[in-house]
C-alpha atoms as a PDB file:
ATOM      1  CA  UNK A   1      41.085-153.265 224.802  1.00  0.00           C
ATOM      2  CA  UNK A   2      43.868-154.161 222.750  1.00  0.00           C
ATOM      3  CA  UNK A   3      47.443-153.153 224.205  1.00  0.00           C
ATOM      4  CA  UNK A   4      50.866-152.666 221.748  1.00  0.00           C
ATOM      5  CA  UNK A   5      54.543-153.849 223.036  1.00  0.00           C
ATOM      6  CA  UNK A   6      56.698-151.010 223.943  1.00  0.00           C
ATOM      7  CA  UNK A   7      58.242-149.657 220.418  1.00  0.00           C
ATOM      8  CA  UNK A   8      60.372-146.572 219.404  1.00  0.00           C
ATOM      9  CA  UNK A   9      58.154-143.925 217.907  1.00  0.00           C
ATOM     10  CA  UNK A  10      60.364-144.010 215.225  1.00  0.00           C
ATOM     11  CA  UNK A  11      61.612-147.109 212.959  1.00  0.00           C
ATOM     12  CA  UNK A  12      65.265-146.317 211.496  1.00  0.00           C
ATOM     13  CA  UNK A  13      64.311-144.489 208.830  1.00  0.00           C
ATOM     14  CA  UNK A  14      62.774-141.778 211.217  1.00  0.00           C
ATOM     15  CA  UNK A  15      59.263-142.999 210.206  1.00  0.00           C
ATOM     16  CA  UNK A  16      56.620-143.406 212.560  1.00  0.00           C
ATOM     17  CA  UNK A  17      56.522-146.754 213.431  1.00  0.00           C
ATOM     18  CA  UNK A  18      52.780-146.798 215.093  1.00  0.00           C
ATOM     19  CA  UNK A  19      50.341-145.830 212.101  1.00  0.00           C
ATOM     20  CA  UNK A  20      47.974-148.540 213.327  1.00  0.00           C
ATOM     21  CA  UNK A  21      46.729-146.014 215.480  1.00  0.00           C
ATOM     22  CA  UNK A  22      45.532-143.446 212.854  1.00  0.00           C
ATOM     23  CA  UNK A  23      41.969-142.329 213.747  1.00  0.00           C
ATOM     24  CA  UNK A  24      41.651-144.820 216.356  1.00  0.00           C
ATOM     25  CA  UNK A  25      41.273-144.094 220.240  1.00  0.00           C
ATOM     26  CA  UNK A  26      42.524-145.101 223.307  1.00  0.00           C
ATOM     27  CA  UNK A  27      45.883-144.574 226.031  1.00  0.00           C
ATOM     28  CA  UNK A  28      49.225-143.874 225.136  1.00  0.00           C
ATOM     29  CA  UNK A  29      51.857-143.573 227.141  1.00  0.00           C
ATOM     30  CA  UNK A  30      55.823-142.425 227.228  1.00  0.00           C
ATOM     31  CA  UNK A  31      58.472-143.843 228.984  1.00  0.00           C
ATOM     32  CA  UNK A  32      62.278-142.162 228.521  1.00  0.00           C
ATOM     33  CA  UNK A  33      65.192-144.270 229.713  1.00  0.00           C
ATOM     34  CA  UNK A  34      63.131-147.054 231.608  1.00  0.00           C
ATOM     35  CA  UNK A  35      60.321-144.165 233.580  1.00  0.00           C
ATOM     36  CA  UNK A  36      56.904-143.510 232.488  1.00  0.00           C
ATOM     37  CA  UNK A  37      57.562-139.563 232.040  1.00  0.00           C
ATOM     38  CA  UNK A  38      53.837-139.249 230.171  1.00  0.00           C
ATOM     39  CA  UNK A  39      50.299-140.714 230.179  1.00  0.00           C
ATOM     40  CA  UNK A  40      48.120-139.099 227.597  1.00  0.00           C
ATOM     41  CA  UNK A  41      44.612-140.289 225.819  1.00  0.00           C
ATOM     42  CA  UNK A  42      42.621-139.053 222.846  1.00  0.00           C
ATOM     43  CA  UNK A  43      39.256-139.561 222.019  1.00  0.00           C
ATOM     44  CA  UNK A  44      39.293-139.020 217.655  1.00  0.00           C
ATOM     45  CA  UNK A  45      42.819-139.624 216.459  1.00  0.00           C
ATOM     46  CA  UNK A  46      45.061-141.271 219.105  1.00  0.00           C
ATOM     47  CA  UNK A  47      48.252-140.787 216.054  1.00  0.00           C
ATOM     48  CA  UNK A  48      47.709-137.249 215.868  1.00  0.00           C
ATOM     49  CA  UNK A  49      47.798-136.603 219.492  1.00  0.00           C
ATOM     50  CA  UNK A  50      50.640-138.682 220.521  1.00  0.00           C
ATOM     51  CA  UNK A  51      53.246-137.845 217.573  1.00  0.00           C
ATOM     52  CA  UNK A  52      52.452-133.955 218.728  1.00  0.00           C
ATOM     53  CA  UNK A  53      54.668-134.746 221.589  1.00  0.00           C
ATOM     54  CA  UNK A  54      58.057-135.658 219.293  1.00  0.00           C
ATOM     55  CA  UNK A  55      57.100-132.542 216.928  1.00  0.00           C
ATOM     56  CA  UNK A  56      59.325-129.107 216.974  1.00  0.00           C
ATOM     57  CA  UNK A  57      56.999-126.533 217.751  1.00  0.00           C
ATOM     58  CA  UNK A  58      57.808-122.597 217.315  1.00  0.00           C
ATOM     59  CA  UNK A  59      55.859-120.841 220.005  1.00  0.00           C
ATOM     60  CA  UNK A  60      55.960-120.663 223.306  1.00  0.00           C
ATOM     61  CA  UNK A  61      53.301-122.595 224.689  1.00  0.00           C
ATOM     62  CA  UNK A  62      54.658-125.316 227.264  1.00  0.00           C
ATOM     63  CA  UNK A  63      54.680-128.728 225.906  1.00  0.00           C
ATOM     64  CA  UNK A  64      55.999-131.869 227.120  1.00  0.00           C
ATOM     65  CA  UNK A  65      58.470-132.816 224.167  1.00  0.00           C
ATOM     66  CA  UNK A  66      60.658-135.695 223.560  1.00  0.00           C
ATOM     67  CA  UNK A  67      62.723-135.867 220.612  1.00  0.00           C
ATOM     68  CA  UNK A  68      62.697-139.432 219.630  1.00  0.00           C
ATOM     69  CA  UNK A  69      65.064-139.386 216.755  1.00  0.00           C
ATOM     70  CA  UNK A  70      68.387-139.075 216.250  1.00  0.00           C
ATOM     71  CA  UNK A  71      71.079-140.287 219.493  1.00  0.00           C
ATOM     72  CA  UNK A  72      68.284-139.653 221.428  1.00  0.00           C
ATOM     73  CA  UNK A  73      65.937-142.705 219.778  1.00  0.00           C
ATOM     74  CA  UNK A  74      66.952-145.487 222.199  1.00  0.00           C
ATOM     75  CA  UNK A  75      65.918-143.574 225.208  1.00  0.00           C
ATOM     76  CA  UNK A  76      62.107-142.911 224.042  1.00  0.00           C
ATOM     77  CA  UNK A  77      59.932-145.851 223.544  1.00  0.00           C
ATOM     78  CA  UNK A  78      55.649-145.582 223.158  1.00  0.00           C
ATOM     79  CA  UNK A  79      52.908-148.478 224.359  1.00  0.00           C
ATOM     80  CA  UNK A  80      49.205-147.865 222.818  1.00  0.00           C
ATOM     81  CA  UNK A  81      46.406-149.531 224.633  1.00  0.00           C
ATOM     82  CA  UNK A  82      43.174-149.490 222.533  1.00  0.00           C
ATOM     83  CA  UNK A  83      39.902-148.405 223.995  1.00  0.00           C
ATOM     84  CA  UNK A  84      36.799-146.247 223.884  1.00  0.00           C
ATOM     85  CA  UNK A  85      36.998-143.022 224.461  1.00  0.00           C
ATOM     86  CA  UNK A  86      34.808-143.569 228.026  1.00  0.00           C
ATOM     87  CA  UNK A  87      37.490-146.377 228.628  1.00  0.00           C
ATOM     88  CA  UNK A  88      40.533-144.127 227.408  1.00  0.00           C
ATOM     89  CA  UNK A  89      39.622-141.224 229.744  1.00  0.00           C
ATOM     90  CA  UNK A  90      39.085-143.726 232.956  1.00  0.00           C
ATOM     91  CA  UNK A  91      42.232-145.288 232.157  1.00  0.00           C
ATOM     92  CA  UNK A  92      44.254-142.200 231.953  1.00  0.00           C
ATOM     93  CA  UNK A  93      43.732-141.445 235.504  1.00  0.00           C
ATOM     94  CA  UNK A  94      43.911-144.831 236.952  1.00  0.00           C
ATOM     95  CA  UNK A  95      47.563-144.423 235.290  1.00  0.00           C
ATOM     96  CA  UNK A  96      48.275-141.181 236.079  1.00  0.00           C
ATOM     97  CA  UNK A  97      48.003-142.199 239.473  1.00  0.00           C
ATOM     98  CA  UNK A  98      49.367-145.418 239.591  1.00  0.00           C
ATOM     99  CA  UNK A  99      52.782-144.118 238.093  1.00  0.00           C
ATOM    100  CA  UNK A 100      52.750-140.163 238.734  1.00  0.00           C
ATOM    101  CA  UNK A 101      54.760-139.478 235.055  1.00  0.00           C
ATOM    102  CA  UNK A 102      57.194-136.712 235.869  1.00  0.00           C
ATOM    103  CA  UNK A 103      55.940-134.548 232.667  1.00  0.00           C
ATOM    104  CA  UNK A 104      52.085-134.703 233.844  1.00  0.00           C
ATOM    105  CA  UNK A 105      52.451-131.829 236.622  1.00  0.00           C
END
């Protein structure tokens, strides 16, 4: 497993800033203001998956959402731990319940 440095999701030119992790597996988690608010994992495309959480969606399907750009950028920062799927999916839960993220009820 190979684990990333807590980063904004977004470099100043409201890029994202983690494209390393196009098609790739593993954890990713989202901290806002200093508390793990969101533990997530995907098993094809672990880019795809996470930046779905700082997109602006029109329906009405509940979503956890952060908007990471903007004022709002220094609050939101992203770590990506690399893994097999069978290693993301076990490591999801071991997080989930070592930090019990607020947007994961």
């Amino acid at each position: 497993m190979k684990v990333s440095k807590w980063v904004h999701p977004y470099n100043e030119k409201d890029k994202p800033a983690i494209k390393s992790s196009w098609e790739k597996t593993g954890v990713y988690i989202i901290k806002e203001k200093g508390k793990i608010v969101y533990v997530g994992q995907s098993g094809y495309n672990l880019y795809k998956t996470m930046y779905r959480h700082f997109q602006s969606w029109t329906d009405k399907q509940t979503r956890a959402r952060y908007k990471a750009k903007g004022n709002r950028r220094k609050d939101i920062k992203v770590r990506v731990i690399y893994s097999t799927p069978l290693q993301a999916e076990r490591l999801e839960r071991i997080l989930c319940k070592k930090y019990n993220p607020r947007d994961m009820k």
